[in-house]
Protein backbone atom coordinates (compact mmCIF):
# COMPACT_ATOMS: atom_id res chain seq x y z
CA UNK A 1 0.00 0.00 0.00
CA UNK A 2 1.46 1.09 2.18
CA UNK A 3 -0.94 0.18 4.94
CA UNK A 4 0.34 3.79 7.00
CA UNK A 5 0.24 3.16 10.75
CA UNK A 6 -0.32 6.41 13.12
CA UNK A 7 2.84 7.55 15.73
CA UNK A 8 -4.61 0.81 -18.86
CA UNK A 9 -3.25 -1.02 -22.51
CA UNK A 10 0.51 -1.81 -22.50
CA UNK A 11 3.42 -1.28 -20.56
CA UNK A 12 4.71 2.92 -21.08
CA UNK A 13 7.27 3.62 -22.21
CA UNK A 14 9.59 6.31 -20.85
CA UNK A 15 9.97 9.42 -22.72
CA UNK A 16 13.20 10.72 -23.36
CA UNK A 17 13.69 14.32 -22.37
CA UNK A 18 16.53 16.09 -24.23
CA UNK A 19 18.36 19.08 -22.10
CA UNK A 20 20.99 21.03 -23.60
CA UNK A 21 24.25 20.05 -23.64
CA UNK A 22 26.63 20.56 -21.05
CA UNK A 23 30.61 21.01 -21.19
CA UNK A 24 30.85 17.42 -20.03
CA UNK A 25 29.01 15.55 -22.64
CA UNK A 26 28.45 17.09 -25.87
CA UNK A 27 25.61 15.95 -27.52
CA UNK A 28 22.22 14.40 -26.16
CA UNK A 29 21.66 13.83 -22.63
CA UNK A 30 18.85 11.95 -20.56
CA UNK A 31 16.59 14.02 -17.99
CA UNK A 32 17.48 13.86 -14.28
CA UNK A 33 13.51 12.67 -14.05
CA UNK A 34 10.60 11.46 -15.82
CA UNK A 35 8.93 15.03 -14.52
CA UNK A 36 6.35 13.14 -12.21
CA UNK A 37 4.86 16.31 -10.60
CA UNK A 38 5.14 15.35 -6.50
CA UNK A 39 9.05 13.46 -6.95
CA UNK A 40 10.64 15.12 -10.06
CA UNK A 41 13.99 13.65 -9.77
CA UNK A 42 12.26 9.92 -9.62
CA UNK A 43 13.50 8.53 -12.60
CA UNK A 44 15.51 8.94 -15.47
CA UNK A 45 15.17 9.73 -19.46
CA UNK A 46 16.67 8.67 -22.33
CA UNK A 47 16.50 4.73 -21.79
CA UNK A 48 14.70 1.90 -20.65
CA UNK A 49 15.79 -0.69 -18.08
CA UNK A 50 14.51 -4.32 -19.30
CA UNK A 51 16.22 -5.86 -16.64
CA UNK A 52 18.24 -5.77 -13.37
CA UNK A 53 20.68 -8.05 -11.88
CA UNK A 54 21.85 -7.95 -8.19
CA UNK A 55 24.18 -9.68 -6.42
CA UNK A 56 24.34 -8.05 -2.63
CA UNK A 57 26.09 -9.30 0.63
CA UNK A 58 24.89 -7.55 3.58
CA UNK A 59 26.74 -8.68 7.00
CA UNK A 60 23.57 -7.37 9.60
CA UNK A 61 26.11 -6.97 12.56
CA UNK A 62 28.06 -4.15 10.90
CA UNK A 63 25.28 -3.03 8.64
CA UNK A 64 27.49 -3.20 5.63
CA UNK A 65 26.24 -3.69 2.25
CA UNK A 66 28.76 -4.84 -0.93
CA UNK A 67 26.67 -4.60 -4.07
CA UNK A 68 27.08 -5.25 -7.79
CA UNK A 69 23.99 -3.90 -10.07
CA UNK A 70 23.86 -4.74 -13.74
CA UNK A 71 21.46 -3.22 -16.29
CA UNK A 72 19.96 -4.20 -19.25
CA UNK A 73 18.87 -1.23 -21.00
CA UNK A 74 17.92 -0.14 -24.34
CA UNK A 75 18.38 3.77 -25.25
CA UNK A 76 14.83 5.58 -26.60
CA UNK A 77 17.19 8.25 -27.85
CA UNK A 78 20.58 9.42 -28.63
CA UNK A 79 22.84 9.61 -25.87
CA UNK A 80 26.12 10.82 -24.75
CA UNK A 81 24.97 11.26 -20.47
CA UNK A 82 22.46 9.47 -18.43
CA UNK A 83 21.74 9.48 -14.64
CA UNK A 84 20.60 6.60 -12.31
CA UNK A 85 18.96 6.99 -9.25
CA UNK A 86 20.80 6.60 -6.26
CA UNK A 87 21.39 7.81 -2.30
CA UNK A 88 24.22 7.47 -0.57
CA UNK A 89 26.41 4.36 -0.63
CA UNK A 90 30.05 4.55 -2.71
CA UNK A 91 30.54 3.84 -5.80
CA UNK A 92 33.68 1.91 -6.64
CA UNK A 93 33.57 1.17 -10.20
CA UNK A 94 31.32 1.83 -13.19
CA UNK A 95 31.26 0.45 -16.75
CA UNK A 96 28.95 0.74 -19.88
CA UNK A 97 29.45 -2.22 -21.93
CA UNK A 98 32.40 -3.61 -20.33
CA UNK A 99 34.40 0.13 -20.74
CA UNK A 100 35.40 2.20 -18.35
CA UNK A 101 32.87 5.05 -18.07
CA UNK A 102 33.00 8.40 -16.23
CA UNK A 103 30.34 9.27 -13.15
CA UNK A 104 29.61 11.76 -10.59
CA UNK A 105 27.43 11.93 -7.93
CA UNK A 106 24.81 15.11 -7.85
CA UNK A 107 22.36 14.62 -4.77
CA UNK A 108 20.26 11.30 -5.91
CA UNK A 109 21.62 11.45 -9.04
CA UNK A 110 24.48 9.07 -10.43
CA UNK A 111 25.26 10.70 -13.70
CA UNK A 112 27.26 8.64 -16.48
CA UNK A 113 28.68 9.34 -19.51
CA UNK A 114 30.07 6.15 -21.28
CA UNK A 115 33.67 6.92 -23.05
CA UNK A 116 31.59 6.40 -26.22
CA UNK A 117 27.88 7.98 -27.12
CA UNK A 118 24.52 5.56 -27.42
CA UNK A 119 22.27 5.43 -30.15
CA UNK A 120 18.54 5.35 -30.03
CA UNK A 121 17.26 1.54 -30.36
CA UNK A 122 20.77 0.11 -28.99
CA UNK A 123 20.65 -2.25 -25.80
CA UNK A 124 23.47 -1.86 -23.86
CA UNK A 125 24.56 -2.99 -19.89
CA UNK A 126 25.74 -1.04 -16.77
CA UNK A 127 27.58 -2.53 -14.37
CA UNK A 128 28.24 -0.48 -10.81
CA UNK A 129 29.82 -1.34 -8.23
CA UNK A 130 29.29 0.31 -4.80
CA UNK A 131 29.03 -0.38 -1.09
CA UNK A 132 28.38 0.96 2.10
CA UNK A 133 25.72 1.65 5.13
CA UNK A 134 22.46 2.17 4.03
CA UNK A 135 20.14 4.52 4.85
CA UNK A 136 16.58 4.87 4.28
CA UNK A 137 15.20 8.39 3.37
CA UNK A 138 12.49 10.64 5.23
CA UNK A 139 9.78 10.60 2.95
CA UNK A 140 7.40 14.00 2.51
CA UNK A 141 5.18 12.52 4.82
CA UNK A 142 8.01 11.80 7.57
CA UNK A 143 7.82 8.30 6.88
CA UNK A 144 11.01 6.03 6.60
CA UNK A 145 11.65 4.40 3.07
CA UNK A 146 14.23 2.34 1.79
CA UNK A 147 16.98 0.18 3.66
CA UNK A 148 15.53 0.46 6.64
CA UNK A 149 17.96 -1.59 9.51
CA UNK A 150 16.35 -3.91 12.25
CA UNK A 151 17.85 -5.95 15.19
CA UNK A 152 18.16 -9.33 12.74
CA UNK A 153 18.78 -7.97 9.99
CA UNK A 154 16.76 -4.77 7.36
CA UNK A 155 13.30 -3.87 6.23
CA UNK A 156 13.61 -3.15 2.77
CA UNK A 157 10.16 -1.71 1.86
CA UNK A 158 11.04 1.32 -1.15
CA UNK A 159 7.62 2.94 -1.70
CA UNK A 160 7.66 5.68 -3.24
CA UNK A 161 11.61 6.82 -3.41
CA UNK A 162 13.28 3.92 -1.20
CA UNK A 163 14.72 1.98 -4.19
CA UNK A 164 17.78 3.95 -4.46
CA UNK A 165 18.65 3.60 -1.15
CA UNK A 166 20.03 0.10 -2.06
CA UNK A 167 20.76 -0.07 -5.78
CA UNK A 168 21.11 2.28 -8.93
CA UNK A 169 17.56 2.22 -10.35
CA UNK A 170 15.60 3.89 -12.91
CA UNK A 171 13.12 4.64 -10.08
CA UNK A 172 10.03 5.75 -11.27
CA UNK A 173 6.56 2.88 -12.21
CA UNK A 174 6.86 3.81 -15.59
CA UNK A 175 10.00 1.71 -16.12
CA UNK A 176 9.54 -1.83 -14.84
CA UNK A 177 12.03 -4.71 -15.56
CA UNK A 178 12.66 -8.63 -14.42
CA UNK A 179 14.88 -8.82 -11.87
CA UNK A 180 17.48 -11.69 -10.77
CA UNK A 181 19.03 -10.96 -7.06
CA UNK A 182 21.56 -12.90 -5.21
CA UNK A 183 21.83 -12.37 -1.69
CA UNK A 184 24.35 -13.14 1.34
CA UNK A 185 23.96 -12.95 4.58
CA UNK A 186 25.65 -14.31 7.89
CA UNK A 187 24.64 -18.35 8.05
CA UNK A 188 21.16 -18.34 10.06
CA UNK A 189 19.65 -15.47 8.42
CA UNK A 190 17.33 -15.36 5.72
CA UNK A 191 17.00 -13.32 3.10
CA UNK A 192 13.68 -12.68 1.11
CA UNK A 193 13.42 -11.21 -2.16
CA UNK A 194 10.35 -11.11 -4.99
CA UNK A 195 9.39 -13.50 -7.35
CA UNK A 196 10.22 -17.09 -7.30
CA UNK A 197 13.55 -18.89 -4.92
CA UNK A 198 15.85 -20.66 -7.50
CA UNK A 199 18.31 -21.65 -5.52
CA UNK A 200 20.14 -21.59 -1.45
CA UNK A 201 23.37 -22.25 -0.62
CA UNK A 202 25.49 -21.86 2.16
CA UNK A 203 29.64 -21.64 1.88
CA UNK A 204 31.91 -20.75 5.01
CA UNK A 205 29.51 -19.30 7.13
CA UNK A 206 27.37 -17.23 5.14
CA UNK A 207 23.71 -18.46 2.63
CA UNK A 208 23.09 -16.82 -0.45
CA UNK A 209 19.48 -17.16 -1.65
CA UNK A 210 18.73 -16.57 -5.57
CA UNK A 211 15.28 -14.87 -6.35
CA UNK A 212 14.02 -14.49 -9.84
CA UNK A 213 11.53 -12.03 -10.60
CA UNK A 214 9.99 -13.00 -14.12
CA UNK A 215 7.22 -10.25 -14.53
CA UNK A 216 7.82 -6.91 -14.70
CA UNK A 217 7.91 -4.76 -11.60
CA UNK A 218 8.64 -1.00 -10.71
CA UNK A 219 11.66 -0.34 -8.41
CA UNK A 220 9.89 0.49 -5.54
CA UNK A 221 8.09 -2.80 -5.06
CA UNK A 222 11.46 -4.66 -4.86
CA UNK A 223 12.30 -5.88 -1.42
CA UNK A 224 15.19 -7.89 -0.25
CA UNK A 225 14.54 -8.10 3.64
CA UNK A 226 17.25 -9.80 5.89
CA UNK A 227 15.95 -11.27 9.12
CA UNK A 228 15.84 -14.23 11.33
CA UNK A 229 12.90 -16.09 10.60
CA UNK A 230 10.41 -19.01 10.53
CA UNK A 231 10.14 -20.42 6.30
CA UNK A 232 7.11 -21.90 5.09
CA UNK A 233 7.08 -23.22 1.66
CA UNK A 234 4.66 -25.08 -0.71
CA UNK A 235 2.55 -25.05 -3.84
CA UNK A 236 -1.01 -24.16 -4.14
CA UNK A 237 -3.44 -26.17 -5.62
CA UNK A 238 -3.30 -23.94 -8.81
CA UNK A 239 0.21 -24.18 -9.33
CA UNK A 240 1.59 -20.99 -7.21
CA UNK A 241 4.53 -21.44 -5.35
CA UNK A 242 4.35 -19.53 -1.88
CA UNK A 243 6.98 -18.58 0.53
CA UNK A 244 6.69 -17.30 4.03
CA UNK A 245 9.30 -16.03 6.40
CA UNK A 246 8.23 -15.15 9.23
CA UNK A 247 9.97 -13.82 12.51
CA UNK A 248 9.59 -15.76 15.23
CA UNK A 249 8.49 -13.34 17.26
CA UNK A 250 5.45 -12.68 15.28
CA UNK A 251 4.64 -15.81 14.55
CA UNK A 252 1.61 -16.98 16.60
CA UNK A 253 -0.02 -13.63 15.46
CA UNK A 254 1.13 -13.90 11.90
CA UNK A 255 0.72 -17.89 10.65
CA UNK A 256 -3.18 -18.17 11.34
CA UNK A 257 -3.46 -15.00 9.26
CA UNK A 258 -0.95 -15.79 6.46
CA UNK A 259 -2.58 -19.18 6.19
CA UNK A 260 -5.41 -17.88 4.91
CA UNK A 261 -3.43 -16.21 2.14
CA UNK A 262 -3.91 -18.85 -0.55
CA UNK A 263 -7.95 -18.09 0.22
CA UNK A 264 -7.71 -14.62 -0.58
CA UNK A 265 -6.10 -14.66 -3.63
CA UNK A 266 -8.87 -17.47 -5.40
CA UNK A 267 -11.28 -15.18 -3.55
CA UNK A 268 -9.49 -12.17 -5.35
CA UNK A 269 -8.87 -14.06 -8.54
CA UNK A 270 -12.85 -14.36 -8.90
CA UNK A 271 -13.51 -10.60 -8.38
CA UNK A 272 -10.46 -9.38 -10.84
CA UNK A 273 -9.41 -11.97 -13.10
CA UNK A 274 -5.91 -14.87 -12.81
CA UNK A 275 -3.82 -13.93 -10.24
CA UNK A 276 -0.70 -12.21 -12.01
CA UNK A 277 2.28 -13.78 -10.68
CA UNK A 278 3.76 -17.08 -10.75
CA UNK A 279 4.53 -16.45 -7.30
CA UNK A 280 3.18 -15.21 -3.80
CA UNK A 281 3.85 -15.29 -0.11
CA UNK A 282 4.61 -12.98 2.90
CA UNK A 283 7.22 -11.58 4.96
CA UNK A 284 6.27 -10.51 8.04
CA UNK A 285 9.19 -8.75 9.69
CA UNK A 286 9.23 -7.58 13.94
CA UNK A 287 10.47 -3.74 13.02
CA UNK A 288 7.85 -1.60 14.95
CA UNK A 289 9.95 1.11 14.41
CA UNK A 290 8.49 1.17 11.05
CA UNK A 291 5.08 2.07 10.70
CA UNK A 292 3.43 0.26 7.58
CA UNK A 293 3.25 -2.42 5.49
CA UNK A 294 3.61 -2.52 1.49
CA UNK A 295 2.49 -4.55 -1.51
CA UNK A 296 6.11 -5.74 -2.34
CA UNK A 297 5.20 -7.86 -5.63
CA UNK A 298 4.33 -11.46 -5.23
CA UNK A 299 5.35 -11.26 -1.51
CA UNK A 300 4.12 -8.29 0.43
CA UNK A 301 5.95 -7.07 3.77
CA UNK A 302 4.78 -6.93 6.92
CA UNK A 303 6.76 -4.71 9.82
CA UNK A 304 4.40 -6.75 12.45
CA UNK A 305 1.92 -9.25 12.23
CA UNK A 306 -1.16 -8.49 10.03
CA UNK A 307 -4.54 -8.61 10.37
CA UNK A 308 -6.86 -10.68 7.93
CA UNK A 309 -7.83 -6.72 6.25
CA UNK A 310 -4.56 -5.86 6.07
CA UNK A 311 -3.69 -9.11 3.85
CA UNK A 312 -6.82 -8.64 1.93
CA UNK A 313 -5.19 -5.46 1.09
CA UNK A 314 -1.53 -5.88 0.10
CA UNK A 315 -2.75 -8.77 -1.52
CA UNK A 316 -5.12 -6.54 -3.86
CA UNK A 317 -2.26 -4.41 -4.52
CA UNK A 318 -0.96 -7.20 -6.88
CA UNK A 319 -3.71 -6.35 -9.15
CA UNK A 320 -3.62 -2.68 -8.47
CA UNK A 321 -0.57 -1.10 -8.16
CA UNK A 322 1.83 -4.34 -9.12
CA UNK A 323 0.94 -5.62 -11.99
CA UNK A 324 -1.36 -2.33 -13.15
CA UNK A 325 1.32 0.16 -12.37
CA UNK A 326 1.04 3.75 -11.61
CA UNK A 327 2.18 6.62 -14.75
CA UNK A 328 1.93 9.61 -11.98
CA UNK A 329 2.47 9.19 -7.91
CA UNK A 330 -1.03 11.68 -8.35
CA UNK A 331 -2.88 8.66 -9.51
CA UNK A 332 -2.20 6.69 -6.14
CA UNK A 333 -5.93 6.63 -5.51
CA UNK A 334 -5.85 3.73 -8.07
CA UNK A 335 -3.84 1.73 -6.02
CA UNK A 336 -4.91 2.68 -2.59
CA UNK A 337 -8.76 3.17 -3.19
CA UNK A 338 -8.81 0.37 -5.29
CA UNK A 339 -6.97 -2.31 -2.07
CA UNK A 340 -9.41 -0.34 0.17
CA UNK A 341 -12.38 -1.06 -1.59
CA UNK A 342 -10.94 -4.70 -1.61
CA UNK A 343 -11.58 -4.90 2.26
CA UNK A 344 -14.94 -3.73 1.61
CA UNK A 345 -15.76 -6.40 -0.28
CA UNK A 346 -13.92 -9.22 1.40
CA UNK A 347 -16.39 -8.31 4.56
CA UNK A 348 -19.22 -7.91 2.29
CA UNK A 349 -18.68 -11.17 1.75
CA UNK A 350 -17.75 -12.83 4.12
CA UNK A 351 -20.22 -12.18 6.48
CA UNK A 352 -19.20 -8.54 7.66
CA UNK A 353 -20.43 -5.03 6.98
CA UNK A 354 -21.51 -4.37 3.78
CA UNK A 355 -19.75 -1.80 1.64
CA UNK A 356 -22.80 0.02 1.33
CA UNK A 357 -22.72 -0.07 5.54
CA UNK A 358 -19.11 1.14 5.02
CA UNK A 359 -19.59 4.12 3.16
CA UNK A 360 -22.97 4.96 5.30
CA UNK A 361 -20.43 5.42 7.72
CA UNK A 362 -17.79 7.31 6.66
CA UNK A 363 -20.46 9.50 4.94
CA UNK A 364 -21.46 10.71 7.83
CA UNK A 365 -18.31 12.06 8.68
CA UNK A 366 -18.85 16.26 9.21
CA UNK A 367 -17.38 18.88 6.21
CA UNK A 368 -14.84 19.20 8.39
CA UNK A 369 -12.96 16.12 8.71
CA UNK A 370 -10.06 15.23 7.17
CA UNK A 371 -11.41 12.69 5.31
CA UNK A 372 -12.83 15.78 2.98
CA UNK A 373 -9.40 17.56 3.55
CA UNK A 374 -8.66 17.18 -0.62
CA UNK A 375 -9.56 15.16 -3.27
CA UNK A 376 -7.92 12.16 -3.69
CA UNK A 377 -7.17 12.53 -7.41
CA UNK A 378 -5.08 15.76 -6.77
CA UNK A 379 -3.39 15.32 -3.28
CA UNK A 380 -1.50 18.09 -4.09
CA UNK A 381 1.93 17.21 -2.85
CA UNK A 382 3.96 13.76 -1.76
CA UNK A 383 3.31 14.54 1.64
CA UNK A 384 -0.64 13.64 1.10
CA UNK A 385 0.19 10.58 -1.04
CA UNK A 386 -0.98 8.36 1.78
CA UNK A 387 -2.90 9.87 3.97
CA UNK A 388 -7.03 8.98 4.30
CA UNK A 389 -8.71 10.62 1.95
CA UNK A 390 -6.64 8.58 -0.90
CA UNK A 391 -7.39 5.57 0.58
CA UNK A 392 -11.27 6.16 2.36
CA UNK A 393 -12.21 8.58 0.12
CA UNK A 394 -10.93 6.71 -3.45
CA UNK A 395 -13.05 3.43 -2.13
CA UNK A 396 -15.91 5.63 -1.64
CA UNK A 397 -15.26 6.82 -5.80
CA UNK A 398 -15.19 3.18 -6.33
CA UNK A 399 -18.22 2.28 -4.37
CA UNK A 400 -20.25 5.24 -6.13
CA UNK A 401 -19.18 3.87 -9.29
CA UNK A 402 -20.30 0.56 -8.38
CA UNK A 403 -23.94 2.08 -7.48
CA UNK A 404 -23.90 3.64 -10.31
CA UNK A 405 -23.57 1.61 -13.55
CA UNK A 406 -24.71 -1.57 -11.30
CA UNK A 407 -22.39 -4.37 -9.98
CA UNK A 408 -22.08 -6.56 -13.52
CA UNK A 409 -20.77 -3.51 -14.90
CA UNK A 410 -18.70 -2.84 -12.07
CA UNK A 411 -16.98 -5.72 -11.82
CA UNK A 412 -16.59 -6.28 -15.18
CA UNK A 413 -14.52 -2.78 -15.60
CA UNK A 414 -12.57 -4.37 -12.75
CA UNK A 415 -11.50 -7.51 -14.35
CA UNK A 416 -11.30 -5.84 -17.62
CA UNK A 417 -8.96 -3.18 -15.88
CA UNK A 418 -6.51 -6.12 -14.78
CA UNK A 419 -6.15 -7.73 -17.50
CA UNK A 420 -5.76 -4.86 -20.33
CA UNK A 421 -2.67 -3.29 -18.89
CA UNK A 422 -1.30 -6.31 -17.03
CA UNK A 423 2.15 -6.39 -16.55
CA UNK A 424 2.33 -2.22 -17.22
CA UNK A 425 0.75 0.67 -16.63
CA UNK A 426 -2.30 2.88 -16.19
CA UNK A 427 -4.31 6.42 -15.27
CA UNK A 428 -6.98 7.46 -14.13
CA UNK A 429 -8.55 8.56 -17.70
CA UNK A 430 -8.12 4.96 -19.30
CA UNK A 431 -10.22 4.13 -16.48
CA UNK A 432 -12.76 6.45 -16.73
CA UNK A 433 -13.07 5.50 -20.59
CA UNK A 434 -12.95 1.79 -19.24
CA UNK A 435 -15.96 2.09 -17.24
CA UNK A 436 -17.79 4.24 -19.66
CA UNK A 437 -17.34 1.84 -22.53
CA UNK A 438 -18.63 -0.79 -20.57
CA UNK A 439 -21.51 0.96 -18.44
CA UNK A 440 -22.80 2.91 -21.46
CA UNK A 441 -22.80 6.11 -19.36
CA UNK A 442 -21.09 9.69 -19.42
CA UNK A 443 -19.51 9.06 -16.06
CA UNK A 444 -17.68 12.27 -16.32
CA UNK A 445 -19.52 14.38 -13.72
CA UNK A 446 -18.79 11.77 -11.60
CA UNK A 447 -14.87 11.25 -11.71
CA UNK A 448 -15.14 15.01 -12.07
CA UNK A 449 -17.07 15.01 -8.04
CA UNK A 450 -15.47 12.34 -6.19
CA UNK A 451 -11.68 12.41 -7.86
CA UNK A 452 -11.56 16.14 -8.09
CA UNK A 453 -13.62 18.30 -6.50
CA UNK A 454 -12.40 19.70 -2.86
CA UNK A 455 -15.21 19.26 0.34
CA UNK A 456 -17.65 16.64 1.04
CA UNK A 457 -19.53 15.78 -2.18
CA UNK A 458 -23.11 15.63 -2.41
CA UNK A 459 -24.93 12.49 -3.15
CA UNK A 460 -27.56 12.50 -5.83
């Protein structure tokens, strides 16, 4: 999500940006950012990342991480300079195609310029070297994001700008890749990563555990959390191959609720079409210190154990926000409203309030709450990204919706949703002309009032 705690056709395609030249690279140069209007430096232009491999050893005791990141990327323009995203850490070495190429570090930018310029349409590989102690950053809402060390081990949860805290990314949803990640830690720890475990080994002390991430997935949603912890492993009945890890200390809380995770998702699967990913599981982590939990693909993270809404929720998010990826961090009512309006309907059915009962509810909340406090199609800044009206307010959009073009309708623009930009992206306009297609209506008035439109709305 993430799940905050108090204290739609094909995959986009980045657009390059040219910027003038500079003194150090004469010719073409990629953007410092995508221009996403709440984190403009998120992101890079001038290429696309179709893949990222990472071996990391991370020795919890010293909170030292050793890291080697290798790209895949193709260039969508000329180029003689490109930046990746990155915070802190060193680099020690940097190469574009097996030559030596020149960086610099400006703020979260690593900026390269390979001893020899890049054509639009050619595929080439970085390779960067770099090590160091992580940090997470403080996120516009004060929120921790990132690398985020524990007692056992690290939380690695990067929504929205946390990726860069532990590898060179191009770290904005628009660009998703595969991933392959290799990770050491001391013998005794785990370490949990997305996608599917395809192999563990451990050599002189120390287990590395491969993860391969087939599907494509945005930066953020990459995890690669280091604890001590309980595994559970096995294969559904339709074919999905689940891992848990689980800290002990959470684990008579967690397991009856994580149990119950193979449940959801055929409950899920029904309401928005195949479940995405080849795989699935959980990590629930002890790291109060945190504050949330987030839809990490195929295997959300947990800082505590979760309740049964909670799963319901990150587990939604691998519809909405996983494999339907966000074009704009302003559209994060289409991941958030849409997981909320999951636990709607997982009570709805299952013999709790009904959504209708839900909404009644917060309805009735005065002018002056905060669930009215802006619209949660314009948040206006990264600091409102996750804050309640987003979440309460976009299931309310959703459950309007629902009331009005009727629930085969409804549910039909949800499935149809999943499945036409599976594996990429979307906004909040392809889903408007989604639902209209489908419902026969003009359903612009309504976006237009529940999206958009600042105060309490009034029902019809």
């Amino acid at each position: 999500m993430p799940h905050r705690r108090p204290a739609l056709a094909v995959p986009v395609a980045l657009t390059a940006v040219l910027i003038a030249a500079s003194p150090a690279a004469a010719g073409p140069v990629g953007d410092a950012g995508v221009g996403d209007p709440y984190f403009p430096l998120a992101g890079n232009g001038g290429y696309h990342v179709s893949h990222y491999d990472l071996t990391l050893a991370y020795d919890p005791g010293t909170k030292h991480l050793a890291g080697t990141a290798v790209l895949t990327a193709r260039a969508t323009q000329d180029l003689t300079r490109f930046d990746l995203d990155l915070s802190g850490l060193t680099v020690t070495g940097l190469t574009v195609d097996h030559r030596r190429a020149a960086h610099r570090r400006s703020g979260q930018e690593l900026v390269v310029t390979p001893d020899r310029p890049l054509r639009k349409g050619r595929t080439f590989r970085v390779t960067v070297t770099y090590q160091g102690t992580p940090a997470p950053v403080t996120d516009p809402d004060g929120s921790a994001d990132g690398w985020i060390p524990t007692d056992d081990g690290a939380f690695v949860a990067g929504e929205p700008q946390g990726a860069m805290t532990w590898f060179p990314a191009n770290n904005h949803p628009l660009d998703k890749a595969s991933y392959d990640f290799a990770l050491t830690v001391p013998q005794g720890r785990t370490a949990v990563a997305n996608g599917v475990l395809v192999g563990q080994r451990t050599r002189n002390g120390r287990t590395t555990f491969r993860w391969h991430q087939a599907e494509p997935m945005a930066a953020y949603l990459a995890t690669a959390t280091v604890g001590t912890f309980k595994v559970r492993q096995y294969t559904t009945k339709s074919g999905l191959k689940v891992y848990d890890a689980i800290d002990p200390r959470e684990a008579n809380a967690a397991e009856p609720v994580t149990r119950q995770l193979p449940a959801v998702l055929d409950w899920e699967s029904k309401l928005f079409g195949p479940y995405p990913f080849r795989a699935a599981g959980s990590i629930v982590d002890h790291a109060p210190q945190v504050g949330y939990a987030l839809e990490t693909q195929t295997r959300p993270v947990y800082d505590r154990a979760p309740d049964l809404s909670t799963l319901v929720h990150e587990s939604a998010h691998q519809w909405f926000g996983d494999s339907v990826s966000l074009t704009s961090w302003k559209d994060i009512w289409l991941n958030e409203g849409f997981a909320t309006y999951a636990e709607w309907l997982y009570d709805e059915q299952h013999g709790g309030d009904s959504a209708q009962k839900t909404f009644d509810a917060l309805y009735a909340s005065p002018a002056g709450d905060g669930l009215w406090a802006f619209p949660p199609g314009n948040p206006g800044s990264g600091a409102n990204i996750f804050a309640r009206p987003v979440y309460a307010r976009g299931a309310m959009t959703l459950h309007v919706l629902r009331k009005t073009v009727g629930d085969r309708a409804f549910f039909r623009v949800l499935r149809s949703s999943a499945a036409e930009h599976r594996g990429g992206n979307g906004t909040t306009a392809q889903f408007q002309r989604l639902a209209e297609r489908i419902s026969g209506k003009n359903l612009g008035p309504l976006f237009h009032t529940w999206l958009y439109t600042a105060g309490k709305p009034t029902l019809p």
